[in-house]
Structures are given as structure tokens and as C-alpha cells.
Protein backbone atom coordinates (compact mmCIF):
# COMPACT_ATOMS: atom_id res chain seq x y z
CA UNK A 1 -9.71 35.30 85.44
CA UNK A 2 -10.98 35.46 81.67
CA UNK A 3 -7.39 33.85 80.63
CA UNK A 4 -8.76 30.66 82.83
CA UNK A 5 -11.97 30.76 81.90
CA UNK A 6 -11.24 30.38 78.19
CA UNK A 7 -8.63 27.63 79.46
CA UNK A 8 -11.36 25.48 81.05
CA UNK A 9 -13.79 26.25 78.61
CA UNK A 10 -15.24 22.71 76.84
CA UNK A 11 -12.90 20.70 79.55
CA UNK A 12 -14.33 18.60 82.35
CA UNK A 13 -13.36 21.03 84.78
CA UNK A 14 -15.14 23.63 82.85
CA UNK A 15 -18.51 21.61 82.59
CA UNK A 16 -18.36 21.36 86.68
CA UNK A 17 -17.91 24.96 86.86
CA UNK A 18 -21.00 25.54 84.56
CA UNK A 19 -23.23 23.53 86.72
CA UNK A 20 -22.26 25.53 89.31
CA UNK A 21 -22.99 28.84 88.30
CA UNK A 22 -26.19 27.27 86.09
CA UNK A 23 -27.52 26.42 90.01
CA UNK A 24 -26.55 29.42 91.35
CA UNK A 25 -28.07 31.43 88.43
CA UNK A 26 -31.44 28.64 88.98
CA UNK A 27 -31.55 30.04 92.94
CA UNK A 28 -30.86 34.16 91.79
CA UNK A 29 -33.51 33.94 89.46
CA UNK A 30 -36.02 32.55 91.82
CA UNK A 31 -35.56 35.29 93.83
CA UNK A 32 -35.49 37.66 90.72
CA UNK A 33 -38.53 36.49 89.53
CA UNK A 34 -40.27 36.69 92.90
CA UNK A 35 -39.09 40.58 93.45
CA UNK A 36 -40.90 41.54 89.80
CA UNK A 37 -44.50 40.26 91.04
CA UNK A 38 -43.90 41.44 94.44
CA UNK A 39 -46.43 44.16 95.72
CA UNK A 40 -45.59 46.70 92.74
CA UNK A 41 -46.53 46.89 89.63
CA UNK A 42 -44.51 45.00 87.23
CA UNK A 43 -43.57 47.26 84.99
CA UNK A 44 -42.13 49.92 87.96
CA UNK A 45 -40.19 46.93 89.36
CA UNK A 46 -38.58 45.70 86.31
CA UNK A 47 -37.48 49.58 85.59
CA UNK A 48 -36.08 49.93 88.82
CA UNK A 49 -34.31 46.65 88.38
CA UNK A 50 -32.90 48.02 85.32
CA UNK A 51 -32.20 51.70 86.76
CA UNK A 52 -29.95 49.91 89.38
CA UNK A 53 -28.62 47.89 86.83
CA UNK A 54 -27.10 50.73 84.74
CA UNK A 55 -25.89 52.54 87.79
CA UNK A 56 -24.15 49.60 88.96
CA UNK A 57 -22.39 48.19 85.69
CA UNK A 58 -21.81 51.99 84.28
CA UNK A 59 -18.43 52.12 85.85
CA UNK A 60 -16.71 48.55 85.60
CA UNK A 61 -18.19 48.80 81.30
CA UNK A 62 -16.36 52.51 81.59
CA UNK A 63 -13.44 52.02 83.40
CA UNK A 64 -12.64 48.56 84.54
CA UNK A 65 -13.39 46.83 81.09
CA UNK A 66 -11.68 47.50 77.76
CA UNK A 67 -14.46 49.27 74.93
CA UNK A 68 -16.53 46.39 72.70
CA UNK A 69 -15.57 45.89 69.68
CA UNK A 70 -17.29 46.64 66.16
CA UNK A 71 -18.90 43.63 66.31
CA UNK A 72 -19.31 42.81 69.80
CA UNK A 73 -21.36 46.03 70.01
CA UNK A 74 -23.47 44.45 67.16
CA UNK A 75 -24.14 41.47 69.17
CA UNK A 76 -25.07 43.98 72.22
CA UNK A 77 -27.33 45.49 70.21
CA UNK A 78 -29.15 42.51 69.30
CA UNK A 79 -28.99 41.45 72.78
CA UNK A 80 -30.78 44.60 73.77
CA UNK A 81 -33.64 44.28 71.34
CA UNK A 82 -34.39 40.32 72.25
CA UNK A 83 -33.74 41.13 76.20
CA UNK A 84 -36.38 43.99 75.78
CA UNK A 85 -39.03 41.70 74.17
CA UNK A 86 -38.56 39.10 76.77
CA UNK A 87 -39.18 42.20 79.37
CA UNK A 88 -41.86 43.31 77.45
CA UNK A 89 -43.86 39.76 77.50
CA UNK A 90 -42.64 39.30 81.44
CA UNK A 91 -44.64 42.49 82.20
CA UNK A 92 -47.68 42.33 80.22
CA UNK A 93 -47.64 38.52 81.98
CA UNK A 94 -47.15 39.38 85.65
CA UNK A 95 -49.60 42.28 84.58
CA UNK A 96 -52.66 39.63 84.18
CA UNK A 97 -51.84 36.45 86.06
CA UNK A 98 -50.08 35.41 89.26
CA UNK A 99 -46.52 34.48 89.36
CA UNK A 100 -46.95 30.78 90.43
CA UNK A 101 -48.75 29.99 87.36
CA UNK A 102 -46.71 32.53 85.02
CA UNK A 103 -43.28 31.50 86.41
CA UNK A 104 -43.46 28.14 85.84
CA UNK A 105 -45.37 28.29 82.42
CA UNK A 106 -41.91 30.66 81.07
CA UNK A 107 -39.89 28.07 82.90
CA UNK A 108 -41.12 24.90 81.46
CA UNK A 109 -41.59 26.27 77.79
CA UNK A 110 -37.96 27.54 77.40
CA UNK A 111 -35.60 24.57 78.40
CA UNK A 112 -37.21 22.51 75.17
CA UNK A 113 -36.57 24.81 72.78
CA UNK A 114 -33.67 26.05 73.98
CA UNK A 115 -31.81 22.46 73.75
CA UNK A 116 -33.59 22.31 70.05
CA UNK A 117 -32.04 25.16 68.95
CA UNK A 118 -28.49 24.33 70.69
CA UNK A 119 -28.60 21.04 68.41
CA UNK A 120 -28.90 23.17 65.52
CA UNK A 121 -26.81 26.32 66.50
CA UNK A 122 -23.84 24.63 68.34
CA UNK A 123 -24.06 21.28 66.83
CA UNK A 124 -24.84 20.01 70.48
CA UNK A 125 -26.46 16.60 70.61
CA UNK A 126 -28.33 15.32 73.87
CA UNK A 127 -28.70 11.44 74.17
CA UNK A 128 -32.15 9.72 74.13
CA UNK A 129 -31.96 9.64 78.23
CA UNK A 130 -30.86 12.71 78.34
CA UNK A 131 -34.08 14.05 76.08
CA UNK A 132 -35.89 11.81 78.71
CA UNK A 133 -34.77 14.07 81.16
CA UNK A 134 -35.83 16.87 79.41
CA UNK A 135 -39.25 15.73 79.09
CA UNK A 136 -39.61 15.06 82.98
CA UNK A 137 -38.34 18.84 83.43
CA UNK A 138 -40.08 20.45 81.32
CA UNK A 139 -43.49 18.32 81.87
CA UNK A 140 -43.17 18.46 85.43
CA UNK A 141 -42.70 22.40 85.27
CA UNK A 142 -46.07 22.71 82.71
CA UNK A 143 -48.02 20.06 85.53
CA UNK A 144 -46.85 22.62 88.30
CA UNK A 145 -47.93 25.34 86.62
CA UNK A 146 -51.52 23.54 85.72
CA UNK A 147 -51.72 22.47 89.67
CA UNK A 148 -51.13 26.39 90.56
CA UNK A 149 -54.44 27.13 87.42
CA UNK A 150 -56.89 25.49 89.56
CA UNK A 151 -56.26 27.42 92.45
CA UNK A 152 -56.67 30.78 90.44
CA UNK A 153 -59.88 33.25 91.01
CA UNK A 154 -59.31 35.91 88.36
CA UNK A 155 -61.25 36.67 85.00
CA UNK A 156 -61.04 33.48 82.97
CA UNK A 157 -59.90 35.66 79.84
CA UNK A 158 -57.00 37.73 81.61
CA UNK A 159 -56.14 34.29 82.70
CA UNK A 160 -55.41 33.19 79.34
CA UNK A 161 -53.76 36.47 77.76
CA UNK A 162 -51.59 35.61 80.77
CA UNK A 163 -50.84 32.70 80.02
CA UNK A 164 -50.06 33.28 76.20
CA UNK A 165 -47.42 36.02 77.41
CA UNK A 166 -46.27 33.30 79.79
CA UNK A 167 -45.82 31.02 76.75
CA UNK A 168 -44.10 33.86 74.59
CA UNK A 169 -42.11 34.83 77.32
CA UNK A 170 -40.61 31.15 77.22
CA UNK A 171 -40.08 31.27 73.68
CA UNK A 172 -38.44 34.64 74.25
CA UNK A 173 -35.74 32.84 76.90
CA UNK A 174 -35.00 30.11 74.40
CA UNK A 175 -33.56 32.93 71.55
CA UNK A 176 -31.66 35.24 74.49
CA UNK A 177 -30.03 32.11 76.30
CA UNK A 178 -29.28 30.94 72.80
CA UNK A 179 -28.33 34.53 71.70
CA UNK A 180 -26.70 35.18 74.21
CA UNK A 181 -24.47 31.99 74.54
CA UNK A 182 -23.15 32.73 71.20
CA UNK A 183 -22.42 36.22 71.92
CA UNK A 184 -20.57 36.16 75.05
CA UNK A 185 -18.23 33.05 72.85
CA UNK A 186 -17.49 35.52 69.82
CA UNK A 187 -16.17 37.90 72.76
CA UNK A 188 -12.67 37.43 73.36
CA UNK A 189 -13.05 38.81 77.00
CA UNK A 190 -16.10 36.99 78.69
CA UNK A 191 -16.08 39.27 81.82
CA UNK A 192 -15.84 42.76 78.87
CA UNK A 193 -19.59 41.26 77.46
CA UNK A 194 -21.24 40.74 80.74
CA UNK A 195 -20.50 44.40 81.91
CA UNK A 196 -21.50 45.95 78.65
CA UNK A 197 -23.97 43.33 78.50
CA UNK A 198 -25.55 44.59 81.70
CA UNK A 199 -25.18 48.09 81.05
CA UNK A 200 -26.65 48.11 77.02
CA UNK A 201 -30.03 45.88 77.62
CA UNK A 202 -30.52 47.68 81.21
CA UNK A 203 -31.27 50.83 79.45
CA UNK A 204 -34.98 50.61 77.99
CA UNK A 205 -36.91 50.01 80.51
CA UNK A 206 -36.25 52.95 83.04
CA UNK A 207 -37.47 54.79 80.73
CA UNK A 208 -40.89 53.32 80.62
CA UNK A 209 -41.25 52.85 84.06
CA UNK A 210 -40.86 56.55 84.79
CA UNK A 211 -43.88 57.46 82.08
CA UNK A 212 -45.41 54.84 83.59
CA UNK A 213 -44.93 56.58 87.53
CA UNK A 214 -45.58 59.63 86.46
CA UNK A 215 -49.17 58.57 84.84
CA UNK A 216 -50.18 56.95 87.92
CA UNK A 217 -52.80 58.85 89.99
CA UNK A 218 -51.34 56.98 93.13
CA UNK A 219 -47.91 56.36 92.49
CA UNK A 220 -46.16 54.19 95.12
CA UNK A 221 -43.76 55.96 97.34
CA UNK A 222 -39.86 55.52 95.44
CA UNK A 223 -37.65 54.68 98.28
CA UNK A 224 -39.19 51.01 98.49
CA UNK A 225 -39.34 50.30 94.83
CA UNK A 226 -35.74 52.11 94.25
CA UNK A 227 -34.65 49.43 97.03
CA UNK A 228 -36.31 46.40 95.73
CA UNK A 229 -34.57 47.97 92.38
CA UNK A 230 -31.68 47.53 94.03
CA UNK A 231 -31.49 44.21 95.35
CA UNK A 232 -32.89 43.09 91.73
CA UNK A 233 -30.41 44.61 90.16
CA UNK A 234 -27.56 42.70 91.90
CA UNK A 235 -29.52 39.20 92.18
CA UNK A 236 -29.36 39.95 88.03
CA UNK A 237 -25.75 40.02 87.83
CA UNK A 238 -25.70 36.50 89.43
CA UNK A 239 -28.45 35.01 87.62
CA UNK A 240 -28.05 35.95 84.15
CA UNK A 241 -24.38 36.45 84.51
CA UNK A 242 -24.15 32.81 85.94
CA UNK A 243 -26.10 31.14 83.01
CA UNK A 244 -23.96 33.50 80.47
CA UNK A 245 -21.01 31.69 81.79
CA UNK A 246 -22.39 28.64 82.12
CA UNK A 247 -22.82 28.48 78.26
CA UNK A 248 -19.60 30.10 78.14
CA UNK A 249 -18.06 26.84 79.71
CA UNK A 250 -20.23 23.99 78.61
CA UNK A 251 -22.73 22.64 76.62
CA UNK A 252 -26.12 25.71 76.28
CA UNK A 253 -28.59 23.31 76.46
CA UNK A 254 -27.36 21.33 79.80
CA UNK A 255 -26.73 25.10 81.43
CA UNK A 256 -30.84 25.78 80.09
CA UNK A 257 -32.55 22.83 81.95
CA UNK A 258 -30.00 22.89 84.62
CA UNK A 259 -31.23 26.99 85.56
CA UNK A 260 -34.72 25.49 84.88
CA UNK A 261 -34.41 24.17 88.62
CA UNK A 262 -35.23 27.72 90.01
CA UNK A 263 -38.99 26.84 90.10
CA UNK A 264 -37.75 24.13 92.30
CA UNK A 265 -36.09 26.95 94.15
CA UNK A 266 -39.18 29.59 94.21
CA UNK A 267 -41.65 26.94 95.80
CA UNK A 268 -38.79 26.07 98.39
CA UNK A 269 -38.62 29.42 99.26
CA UNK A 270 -42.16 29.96 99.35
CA UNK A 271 -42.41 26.97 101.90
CA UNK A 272 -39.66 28.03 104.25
CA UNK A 273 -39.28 31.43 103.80
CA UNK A 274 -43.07 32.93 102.66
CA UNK A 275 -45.07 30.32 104.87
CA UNK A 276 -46.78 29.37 101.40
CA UNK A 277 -48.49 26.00 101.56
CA UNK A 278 -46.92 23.10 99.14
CA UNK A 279 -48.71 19.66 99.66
CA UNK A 280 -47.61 16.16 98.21
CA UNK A 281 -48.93 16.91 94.64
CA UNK A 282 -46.11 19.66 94.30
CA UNK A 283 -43.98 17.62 96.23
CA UNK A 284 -44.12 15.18 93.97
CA UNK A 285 -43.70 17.22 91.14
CA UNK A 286 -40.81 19.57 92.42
CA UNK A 287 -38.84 16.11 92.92
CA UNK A 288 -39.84 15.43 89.20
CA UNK A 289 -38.07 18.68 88.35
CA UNK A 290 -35.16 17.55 89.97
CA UNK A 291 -34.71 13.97 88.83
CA UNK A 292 -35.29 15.49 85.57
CA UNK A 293 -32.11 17.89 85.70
CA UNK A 294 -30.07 14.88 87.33
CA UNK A 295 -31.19 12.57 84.34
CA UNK A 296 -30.08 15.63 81.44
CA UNK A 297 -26.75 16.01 83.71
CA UNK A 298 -25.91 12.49 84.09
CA UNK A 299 -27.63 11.03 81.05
């Protein structure tokens, strides 16, 4: 599997195998998102996430995978310090604002950035359309997230610490996609960095969680939350596995906007699945979204 993978890698076979898994990681990470601003707190739901994610990647890192290298276990380490600080700002958002004005502010801040710093980084250069494309995304995403501000109720100044997380947690997705896209190429086995991947930057936050619980004079019951853990912890091996090898394959800043398309995702499944209301005005701007991925990919 790795031997093709590095075969198609930069091909045109390769670059319709990243927009692939760049969907499929769009979809997972709707869900993902939706699961850490569920009905517990944020910061026992993203340590559960993480508990499961240990447990399940412990024994293909251990046993199925050969050891990192020197320097790939550099690059893991600096994975695990950025991946924390994105955590970090996810919590402290979901903490203060609700997650259909947080998710889309992280969303629509990233992709821009992102591409910027793929220009630089990989020497990747998106046509004038394709920055066109860009700018629909990305503006579309900011215009959902503004709709989704009016509707709000809370304290006017949690609202905005919210939404400065929300903005730093964006920022923080543009230096781990980045990061991480040049990790998982200076790995000669891409499957070997995803499952030590996985296991290294899963292992901060279980730890907090559990001070957290244990502080709590009404802690939830741990069966749900060790469930919800659970499911999180697989949908995270799709999602941010699927964008890893996304970049692996193609060109990081296409994979970026393309996985940008889960906030198209979350408000489908809001609609269909939740019951949540959508009206023309995200309508509209949900199709905006998704013109604006077609123009990037096409452009």
C-alpha cells in the first residue's frame, strides 16, 4: 500500500485520490467537530477522543508499524506541541460560543492561510481563478458564520473571546495541515507517521480531561462520554488521516479548501439528520462554499 502511494504521489491519479480522501476527511470532520460541542463539556470530550485514540493506534504504532526514526520522531514531536495548541484554542472556543458560529469561523480562517503558506513552503502556486475560488470559500464560510452571530443570545463579551479562539484556532489549522503535510513527506512510510502520528499528539489531553472530571462537583456519568470518545476517536483516523494523505498525494493547499467543504457537510447534516432549520440565506451560501471548492479544483 505505501509502495503505491509513493508511486502515485504528484501523478494525476494521485491528485484524484487526494480529492477523495480530502472529501471524505471534509464529511469525518463534520461529524468530529459536531461530537466535541455535543452535550459535554468540551474539554471531557476532546480527552475522551484522545483516550480512544491512544488505545486504538497503541498497537498498529507497536506492532504493525516499523519504530520512527531520529528524525521522524522530531517531526512527531513538533506535531504534538502544534496539535495540542490547536486543541487547546478548540476548547477554550466551544467553551464560550456555539459551534455554528465557532466551526465555521476556524473553517473559513484556515484554508487562506494555509494555501499562503503552501506557496511559500512547497513552492505551490494557485492561478488567479483558482485564488478566486478561494475567496468565495473562505468568504462564504466567514458570511455563514456572521448569519449564525445574529441568531446568538449569550454575553456579548464571551461572544467575542469566542470568537478570537475561533480565529486562533484557524490560524492554528493553517501551521498543523502545513506541518503536518511536510512531515508525513519526509517519512519514508506514510502509513508508519499516521499511526505514530495518532498515538504521540493523542496523549496530552487525557490527561487534562481527567483533572478536569475529577474537579467537577457533578461529573457526567463515563460510559456516554467514553462512547462518544470512542466514535471520535475513529471518525479522527478518517478525517485527519484523510487530509494527511491528501497532502501526501497532491498539492496542500487544494487538499485545505477542498476539507474546507465539511461546513457544507455539518449544516447538511444538521438539516437532514438534527431537524435544524437552514433557510435560503444559508442555502445560498452553502452553494457558495461549494462552487468555491469546484472553482480551486478546476481552476
Amino acid at each position: 500500500m505505501s509502495d503505491w502511494l509513493n508511486s502515485i504521489a504528484g501523478t494525476p491519479e494521485g491528485a484524484f485520490y487526494a480529492t477523495i480522501f480530502a472529501l471524505v476527511s471534509a464529511l469525518a470532520h463534520a461529524v468530529f467537530g459536531a461530537l466535541q460541542k455535543g452535550a459535554h463539556d468540551p474539554w471531557l470530550t476532546r480527552g475522551s477522543i484522545d483516550f480512544s485514540l491512544v488505545l486504538i493506534s497503541a498497537p498498529v504504532a507497536l506492532f504493525l508499524v516499523p519504530w520512527p526514526s531520529g528524525q521522524t520522531a522530531l517531526i512527531l514531536l513538533g506535531a504534538l506541541v502544534i496539535h495540542f495548541g490547536y486543541k487547546l484554542t478548540m476548547a477554550l472556543a466551544y467553551e464560550r460560543a456555539a459551534y455554528t458560529v465557532v466551526y465555521p469561523v476556524v473553517r473559513g480562517t484556515g484554508p487562506v492561510v494555509t494555501v499562503a503558506a503552501a506557496s511559500v513552503i512547497f513552492h505551490e502556486h494557485f492561478t488567479a481563478t483558482q485564488w478566486l475560488g478561494v475567496a468565495v470559500l473562505s468568504g462564504a464560510i466567514l458570511l455563514l458564520a456572521l448569519r449564525n452571530l445574529t441568531e446568538e443570545t449569550i454575553d456579548p463579551r464571551a461572544l467575542r473571546i469566542g470568537l478570537a479562539w475561533a480565529v486562533a484556532g484557524g490560524l492554528m489549522v493553517a501551521l498543523y495541515t502545513t506541518y503536518d503535510a511536510w512531515g508525513i513527506r519526509q517519512s519514508p512510510n506514510p502509513f508508519t507517521f499516521l499511526a505514530w502520528f495518532f498515538f504521540v499528539t493523542a496523549l496530552d489531553f487525557p490527561g487534562i480531561a481527567y483533572w478536569r472530571y475529577r474537579r467537577m462537583a457533578n461529573p457526567p456519568r463515563p460510559w456516554p462520554l467514553l462512547l462518544r470518545g470512542l466514535i471520535g476517536g475513529v471518525i479522527a483516523w478518517v478525517s485527519f488521516g484523510g487530509v494527511m494523505l491528501a497532502t501526501f498525494l497532491d498539492k496542500v493547499g487544494e487538499a485545505a479548501v477542498l476539507r474546507e467543504t465539511s461546513t457544507v457537510f455539518a449544516a447538511l447534516i444538521g438539516w437532514f439528520i438534527l431537524g435544524e432549520k437552514v433557510g435560503p440565506r444559508r442555502l445560498i451560501l452553502m452553494s457558495l462554499i461549494a462552487l468555491g471548492a469546484v472553482i480551486v479544483e478546476f481552476g
